[in-house]
Protein backbone atom coordinates (compact mmCIF):
# COMPACT_ATOMS: atom_id res chain seq x y z
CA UNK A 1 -14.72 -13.09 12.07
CA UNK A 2 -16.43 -12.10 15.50
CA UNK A 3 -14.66 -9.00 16.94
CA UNK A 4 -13.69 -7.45 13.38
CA UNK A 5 -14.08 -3.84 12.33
CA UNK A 6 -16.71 -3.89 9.57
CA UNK A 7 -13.90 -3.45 7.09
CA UNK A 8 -11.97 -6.20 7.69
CA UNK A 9 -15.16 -8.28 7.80
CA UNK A 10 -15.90 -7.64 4.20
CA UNK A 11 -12.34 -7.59 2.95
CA UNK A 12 -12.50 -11.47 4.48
CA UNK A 13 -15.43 -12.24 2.91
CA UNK A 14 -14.39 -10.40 -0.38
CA UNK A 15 -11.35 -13.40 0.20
CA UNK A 16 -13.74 -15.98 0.31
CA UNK A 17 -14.79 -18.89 1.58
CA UNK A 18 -11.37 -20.83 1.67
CA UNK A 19 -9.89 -17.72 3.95
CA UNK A 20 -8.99 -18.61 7.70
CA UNK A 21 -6.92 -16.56 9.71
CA UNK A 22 -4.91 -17.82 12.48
CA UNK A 23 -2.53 -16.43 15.31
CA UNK A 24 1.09 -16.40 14.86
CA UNK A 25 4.05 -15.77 16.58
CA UNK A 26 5.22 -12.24 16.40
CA UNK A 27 8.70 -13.12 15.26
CA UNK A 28 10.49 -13.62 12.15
CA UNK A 29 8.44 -16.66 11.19
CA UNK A 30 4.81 -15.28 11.24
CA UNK A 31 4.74 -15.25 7.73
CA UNK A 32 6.54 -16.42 4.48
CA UNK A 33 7.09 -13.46 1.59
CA UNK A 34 3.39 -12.48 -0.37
CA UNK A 35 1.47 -13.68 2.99
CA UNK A 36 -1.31 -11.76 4.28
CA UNK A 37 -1.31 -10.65 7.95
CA UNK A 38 -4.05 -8.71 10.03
CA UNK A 39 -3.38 -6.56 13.56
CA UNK A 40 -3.92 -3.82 15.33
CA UNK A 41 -1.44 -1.10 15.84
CA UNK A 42 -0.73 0.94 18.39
CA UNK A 43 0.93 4.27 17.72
CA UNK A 44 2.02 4.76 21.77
CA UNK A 45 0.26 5.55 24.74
CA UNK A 46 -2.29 8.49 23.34
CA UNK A 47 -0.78 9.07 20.04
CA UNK A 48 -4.07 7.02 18.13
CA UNK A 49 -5.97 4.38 18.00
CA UNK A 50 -5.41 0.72 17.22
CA UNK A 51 -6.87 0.16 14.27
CA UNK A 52 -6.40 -2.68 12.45
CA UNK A 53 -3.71 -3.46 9.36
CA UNK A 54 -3.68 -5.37 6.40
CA UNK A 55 -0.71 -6.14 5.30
CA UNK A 56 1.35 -8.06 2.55
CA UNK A 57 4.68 -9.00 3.77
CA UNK A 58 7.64 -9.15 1.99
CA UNK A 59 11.43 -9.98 1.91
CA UNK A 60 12.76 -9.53 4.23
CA UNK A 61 9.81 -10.55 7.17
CA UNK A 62 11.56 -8.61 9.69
CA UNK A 63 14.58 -6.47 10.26
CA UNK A 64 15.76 -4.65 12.67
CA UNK A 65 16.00 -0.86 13.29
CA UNK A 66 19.30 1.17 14.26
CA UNK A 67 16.89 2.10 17.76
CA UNK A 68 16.83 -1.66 18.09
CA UNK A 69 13.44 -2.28 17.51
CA UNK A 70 12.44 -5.14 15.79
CA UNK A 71 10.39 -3.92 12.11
CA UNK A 72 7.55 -6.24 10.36
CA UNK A 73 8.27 -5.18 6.59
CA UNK A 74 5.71 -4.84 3.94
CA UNK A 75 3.03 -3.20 1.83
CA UNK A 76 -0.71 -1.71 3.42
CA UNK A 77 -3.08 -3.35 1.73
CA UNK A 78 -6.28 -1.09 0.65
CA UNK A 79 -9.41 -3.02 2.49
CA UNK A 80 -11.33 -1.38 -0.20
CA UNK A 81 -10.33 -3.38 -2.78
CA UNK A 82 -12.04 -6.53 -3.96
CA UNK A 83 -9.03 -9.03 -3.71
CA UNK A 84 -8.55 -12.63 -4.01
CA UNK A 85 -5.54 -14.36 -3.02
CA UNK A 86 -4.47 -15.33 -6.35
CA UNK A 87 -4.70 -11.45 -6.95
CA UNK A 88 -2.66 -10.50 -3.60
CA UNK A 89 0.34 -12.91 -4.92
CA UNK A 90 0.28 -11.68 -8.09
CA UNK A 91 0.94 -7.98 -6.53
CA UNK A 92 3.30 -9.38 -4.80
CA UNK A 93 5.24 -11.10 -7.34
CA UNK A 94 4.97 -8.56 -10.11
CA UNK A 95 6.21 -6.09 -7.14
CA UNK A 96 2.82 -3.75 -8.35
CA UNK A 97 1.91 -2.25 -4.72
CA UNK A 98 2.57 1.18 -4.64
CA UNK A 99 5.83 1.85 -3.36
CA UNK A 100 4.04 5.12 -1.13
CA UNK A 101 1.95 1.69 0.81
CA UNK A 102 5.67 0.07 1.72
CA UNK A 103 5.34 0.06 5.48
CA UNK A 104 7.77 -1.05 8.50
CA UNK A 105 6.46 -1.75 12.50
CA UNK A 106 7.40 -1.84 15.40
CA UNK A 107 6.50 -5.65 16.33
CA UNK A 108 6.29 -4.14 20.16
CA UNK A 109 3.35 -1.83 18.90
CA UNK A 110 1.23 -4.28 17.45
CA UNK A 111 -1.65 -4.86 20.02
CA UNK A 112 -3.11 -7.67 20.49
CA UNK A 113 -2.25 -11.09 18.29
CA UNK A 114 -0.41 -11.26 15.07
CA UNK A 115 -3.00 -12.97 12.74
CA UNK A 116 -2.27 -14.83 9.31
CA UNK A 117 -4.85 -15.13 6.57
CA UNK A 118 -4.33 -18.17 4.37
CA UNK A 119 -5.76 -20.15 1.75
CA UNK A 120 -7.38 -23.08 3.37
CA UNK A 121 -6.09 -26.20 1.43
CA UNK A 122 -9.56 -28.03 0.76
CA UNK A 123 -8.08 -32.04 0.91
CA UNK A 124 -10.77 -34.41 -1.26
């Protein structure tokens, strides 16, 4: 979690112990419907700062804009809520995000690596 705005920190630990978060691909297949991804965004060359995103994606991952530009689809997630993943699928699923949180961008502005929080599957 080294590198992390204080937010993100505590929405990670608010996750728990079983979150990891790894770098995907910023394509199509970064993420399956009710994942969680993390990045900064870049609104253009002086036009704000690259804060980072949480976001829940959704059906479809990615489509693309009339301009051409390839669009990550999906709902801003608070960071000031107290999740758990359990909780973030069952938003998902019982389509209760706020329709005013639905987001689409550019994968060209996202700065830096695409990154993936998942459940770690403890094996015993």
């Amino acid at each position: 979690m080294k590198g992390f705005s204080k937010e993100i920190r505590i929405f990670l630990r608010n996750l728990g112990e079983e979150a990891t978060v790894t770098v995907v691909p910023k394509t199509q297949s970064c993420a399956y419907p009710g994942e969680v991804l993390l990045f900064r965004y870049s609104l253009g060359i002086g036009k704000g700062s690259r804060s980072y995103r949480i976001f829940l994606a959704t059906e479809p991952i990615t489509k693309e804009a009339r301009t051409g530009n390839l669009l990550l689809t999906g709902f801003k997630v608070p960071s000031d809520g107290e999740y758990t993943f359990d909780s973030l699928m069952n938003l998902y699923n019982d389509k209760a995000l706020p329709k005013e949180n639905y987001r689409t961008y550019k994968l060209k502005n996202i700065y830096g690596p695409l990154r993936k929080i998942k459940k770690e599957v403890v094996k015993e």
